[in-house]
C-alpha atoms as a PDB file:
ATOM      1  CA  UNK A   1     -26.362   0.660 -26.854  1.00  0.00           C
ATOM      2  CA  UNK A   2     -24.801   0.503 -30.219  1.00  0.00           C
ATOM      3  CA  UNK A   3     -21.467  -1.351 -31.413  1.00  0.00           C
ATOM      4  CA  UNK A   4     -19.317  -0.452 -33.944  1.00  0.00           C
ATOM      5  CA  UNK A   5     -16.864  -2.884 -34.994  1.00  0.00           C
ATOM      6  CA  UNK A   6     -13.760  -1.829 -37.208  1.00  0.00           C
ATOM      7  CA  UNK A   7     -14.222  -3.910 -40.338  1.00  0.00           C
ATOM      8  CA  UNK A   8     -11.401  -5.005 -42.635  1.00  0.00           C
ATOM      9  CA  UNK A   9     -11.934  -5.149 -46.402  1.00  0.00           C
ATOM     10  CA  UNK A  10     -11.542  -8.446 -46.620  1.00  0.00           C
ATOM     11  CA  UNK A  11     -13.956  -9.790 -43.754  1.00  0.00           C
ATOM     12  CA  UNK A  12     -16.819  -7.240 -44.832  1.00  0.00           C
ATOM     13  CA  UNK A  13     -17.287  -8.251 -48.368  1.00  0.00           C
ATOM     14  CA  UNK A  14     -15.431 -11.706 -48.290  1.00  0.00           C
ATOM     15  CA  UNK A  15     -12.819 -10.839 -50.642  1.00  0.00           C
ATOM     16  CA  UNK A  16     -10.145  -8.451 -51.066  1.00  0.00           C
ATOM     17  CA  UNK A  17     -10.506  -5.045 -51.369  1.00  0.00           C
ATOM     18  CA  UNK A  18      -8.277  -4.916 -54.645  1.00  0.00           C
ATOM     19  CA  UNK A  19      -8.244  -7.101 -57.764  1.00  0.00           C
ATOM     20  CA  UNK A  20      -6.154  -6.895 -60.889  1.00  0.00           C
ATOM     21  CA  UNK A  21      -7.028  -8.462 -64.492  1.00  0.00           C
ATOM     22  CA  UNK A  22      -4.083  -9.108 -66.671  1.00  0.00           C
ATOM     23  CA  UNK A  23      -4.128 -10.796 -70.083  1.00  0.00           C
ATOM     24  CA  UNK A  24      -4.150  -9.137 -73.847  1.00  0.00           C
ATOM     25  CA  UNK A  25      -7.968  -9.531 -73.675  1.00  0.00           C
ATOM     26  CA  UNK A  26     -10.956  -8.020 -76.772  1.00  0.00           C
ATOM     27  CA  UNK A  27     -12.241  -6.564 -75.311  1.00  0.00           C
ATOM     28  CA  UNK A  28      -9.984  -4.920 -73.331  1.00  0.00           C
ATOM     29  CA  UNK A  29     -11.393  -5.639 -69.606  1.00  0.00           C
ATOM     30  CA  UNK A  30      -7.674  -5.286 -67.814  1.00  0.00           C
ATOM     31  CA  UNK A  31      -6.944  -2.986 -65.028  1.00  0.00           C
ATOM     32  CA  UNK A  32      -7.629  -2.724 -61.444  1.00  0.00           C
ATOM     33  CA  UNK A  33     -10.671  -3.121 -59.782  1.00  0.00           C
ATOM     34  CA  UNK A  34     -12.029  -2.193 -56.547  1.00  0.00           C
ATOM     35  CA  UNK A  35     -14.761  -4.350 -54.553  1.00  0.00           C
ATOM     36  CA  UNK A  36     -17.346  -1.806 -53.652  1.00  0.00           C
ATOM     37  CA  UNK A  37     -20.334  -3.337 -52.377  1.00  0.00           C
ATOM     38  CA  UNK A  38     -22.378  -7.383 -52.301  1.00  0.00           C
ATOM     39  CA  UNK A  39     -24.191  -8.979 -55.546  1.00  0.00           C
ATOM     40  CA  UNK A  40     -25.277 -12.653 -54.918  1.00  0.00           C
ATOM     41  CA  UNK A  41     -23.762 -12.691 -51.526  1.00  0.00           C
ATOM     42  CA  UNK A  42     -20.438 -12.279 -52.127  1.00  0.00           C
ATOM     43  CA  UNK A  43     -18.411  -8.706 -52.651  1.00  0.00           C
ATOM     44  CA  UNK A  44     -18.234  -7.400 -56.247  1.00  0.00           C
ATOM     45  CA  UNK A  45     -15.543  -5.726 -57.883  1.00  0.00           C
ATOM     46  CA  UNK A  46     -15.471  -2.516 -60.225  1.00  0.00           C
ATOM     47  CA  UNK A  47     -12.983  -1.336 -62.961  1.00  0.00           C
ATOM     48  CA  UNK A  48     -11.863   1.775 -61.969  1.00  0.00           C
ATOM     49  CA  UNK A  49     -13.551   3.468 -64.909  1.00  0.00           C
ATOM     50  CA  UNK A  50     -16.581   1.946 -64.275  1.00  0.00           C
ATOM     51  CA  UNK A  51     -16.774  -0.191 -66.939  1.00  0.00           C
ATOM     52  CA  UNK A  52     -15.983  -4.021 -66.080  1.00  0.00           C
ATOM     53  CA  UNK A  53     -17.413  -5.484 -63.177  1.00  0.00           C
ATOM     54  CA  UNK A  54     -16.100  -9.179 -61.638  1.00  0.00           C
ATOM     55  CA  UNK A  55     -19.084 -10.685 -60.123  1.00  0.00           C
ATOM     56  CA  UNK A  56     -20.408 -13.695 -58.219  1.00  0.00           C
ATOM     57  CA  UNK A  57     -23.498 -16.007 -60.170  1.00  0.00           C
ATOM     58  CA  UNK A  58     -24.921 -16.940 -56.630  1.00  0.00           C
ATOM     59  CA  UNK A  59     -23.924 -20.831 -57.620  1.00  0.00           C
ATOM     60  CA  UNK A  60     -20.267 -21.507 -58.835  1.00  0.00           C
ATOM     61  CA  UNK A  61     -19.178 -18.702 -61.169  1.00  0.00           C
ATOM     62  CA  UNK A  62     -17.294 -15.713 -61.301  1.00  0.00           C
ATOM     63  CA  UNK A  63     -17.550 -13.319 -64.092  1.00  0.00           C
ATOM     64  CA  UNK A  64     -16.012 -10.612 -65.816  1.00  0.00           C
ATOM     65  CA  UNK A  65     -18.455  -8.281 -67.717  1.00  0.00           C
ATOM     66  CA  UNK A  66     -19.533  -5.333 -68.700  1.00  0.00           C
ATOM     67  CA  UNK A  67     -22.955  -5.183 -66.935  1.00  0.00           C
ATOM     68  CA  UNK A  68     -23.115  -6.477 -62.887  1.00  0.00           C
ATOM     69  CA  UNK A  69     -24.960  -9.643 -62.936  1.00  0.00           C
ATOM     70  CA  UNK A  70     -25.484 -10.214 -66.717  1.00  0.00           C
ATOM     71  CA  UNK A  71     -22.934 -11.712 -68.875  1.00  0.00           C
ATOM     72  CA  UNK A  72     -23.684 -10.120 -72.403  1.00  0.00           C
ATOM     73  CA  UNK A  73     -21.963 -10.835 -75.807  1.00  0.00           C
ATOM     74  CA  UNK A  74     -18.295 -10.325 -74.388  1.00  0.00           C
ATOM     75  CA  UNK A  75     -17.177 -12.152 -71.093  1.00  0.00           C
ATOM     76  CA  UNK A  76     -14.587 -14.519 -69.482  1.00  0.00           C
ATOM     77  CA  UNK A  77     -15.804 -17.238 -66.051  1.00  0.00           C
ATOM     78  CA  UNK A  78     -14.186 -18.944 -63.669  1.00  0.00           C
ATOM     79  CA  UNK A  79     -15.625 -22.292 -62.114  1.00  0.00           C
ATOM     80  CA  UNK A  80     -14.313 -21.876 -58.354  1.00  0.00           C
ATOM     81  CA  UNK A  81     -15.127 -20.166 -55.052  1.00  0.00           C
ATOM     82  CA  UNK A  82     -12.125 -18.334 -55.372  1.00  0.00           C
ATOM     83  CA  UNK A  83     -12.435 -15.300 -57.733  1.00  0.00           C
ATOM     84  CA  UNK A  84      -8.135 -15.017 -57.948  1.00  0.00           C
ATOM     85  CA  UNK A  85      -7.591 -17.380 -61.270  1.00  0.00           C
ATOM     86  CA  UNK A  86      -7.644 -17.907 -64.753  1.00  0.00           C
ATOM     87  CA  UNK A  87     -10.666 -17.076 -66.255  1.00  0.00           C
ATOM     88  CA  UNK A  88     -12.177 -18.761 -69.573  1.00  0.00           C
ATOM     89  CA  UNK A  89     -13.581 -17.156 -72.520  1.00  0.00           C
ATOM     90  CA  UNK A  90     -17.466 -16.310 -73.020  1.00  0.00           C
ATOM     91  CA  UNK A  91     -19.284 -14.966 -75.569  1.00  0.00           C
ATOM     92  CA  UNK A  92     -17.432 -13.307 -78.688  1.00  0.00           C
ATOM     93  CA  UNK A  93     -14.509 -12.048 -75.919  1.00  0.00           C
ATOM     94  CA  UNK A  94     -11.166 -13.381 -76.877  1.00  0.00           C
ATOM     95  CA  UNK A  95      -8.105 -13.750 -74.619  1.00  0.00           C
ATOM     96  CA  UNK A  96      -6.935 -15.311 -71.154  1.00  0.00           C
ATOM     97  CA  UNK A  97      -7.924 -13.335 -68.227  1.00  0.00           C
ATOM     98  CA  UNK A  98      -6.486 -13.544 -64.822  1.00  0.00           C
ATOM     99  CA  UNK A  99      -7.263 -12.294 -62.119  1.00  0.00           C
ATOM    100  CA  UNK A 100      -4.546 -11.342 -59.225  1.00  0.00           C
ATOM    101  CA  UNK A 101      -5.074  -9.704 -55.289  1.00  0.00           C
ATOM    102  CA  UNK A 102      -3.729  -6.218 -55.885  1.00  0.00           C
ATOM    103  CA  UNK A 103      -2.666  -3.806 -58.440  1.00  0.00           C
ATOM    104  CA  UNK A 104      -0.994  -3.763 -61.482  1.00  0.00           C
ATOM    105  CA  UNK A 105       0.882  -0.438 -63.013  1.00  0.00           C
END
């Protein structure tokens, strides 16, 4: 016999379902993001237009980039389990990103 459990955002990918990065950022990585599926064992989260990602290092790091699991030329981290935070610069990126549960207009 088979289960089926209803499974909340949150519980399935261990974060929320919804993410928004503010800050006046180069480049521009701010908008919302959706989590959408696991990278390093934790959920991962999108830009809408598919071209940010925020992502999990498997160690101690989020990270904001342009290509899921690789930080490039242009990215911001945060040192913490918790991907909601101020993020520091990386690369030749410039700006003070934070990242927020939810949406932003």
């Amino acid at each position: 016999m088979q289960h089926t459990f209803p499974c909340r955002p949150f519980c399935c990918w261990g974060i929320a379902s919804r993410h928004a990065v503010t800050g006046t950022l180069v480049p521009d990585a701010t908008c919302n993001y959706t989590t959408v599926g696991w990278h390093n064992g934790k959920g991962y989260a999108r830009r809408a237009d598919g071209a940010y990602y925020i992502w999990w290092d498997g160690i101690d790091t989020w990270t904001i980039s342009a290509v899921l699991g690789v930080q490039g030329t242009d990215y911001w981290t945060r040192t913490d389990p918790d991907i909601n935070g101020v993020y520091v610069i990386g690369g030749t990126a410039t700006g003070e990103a934070t990242v927020a549960v939810g949406t932003h207009p």
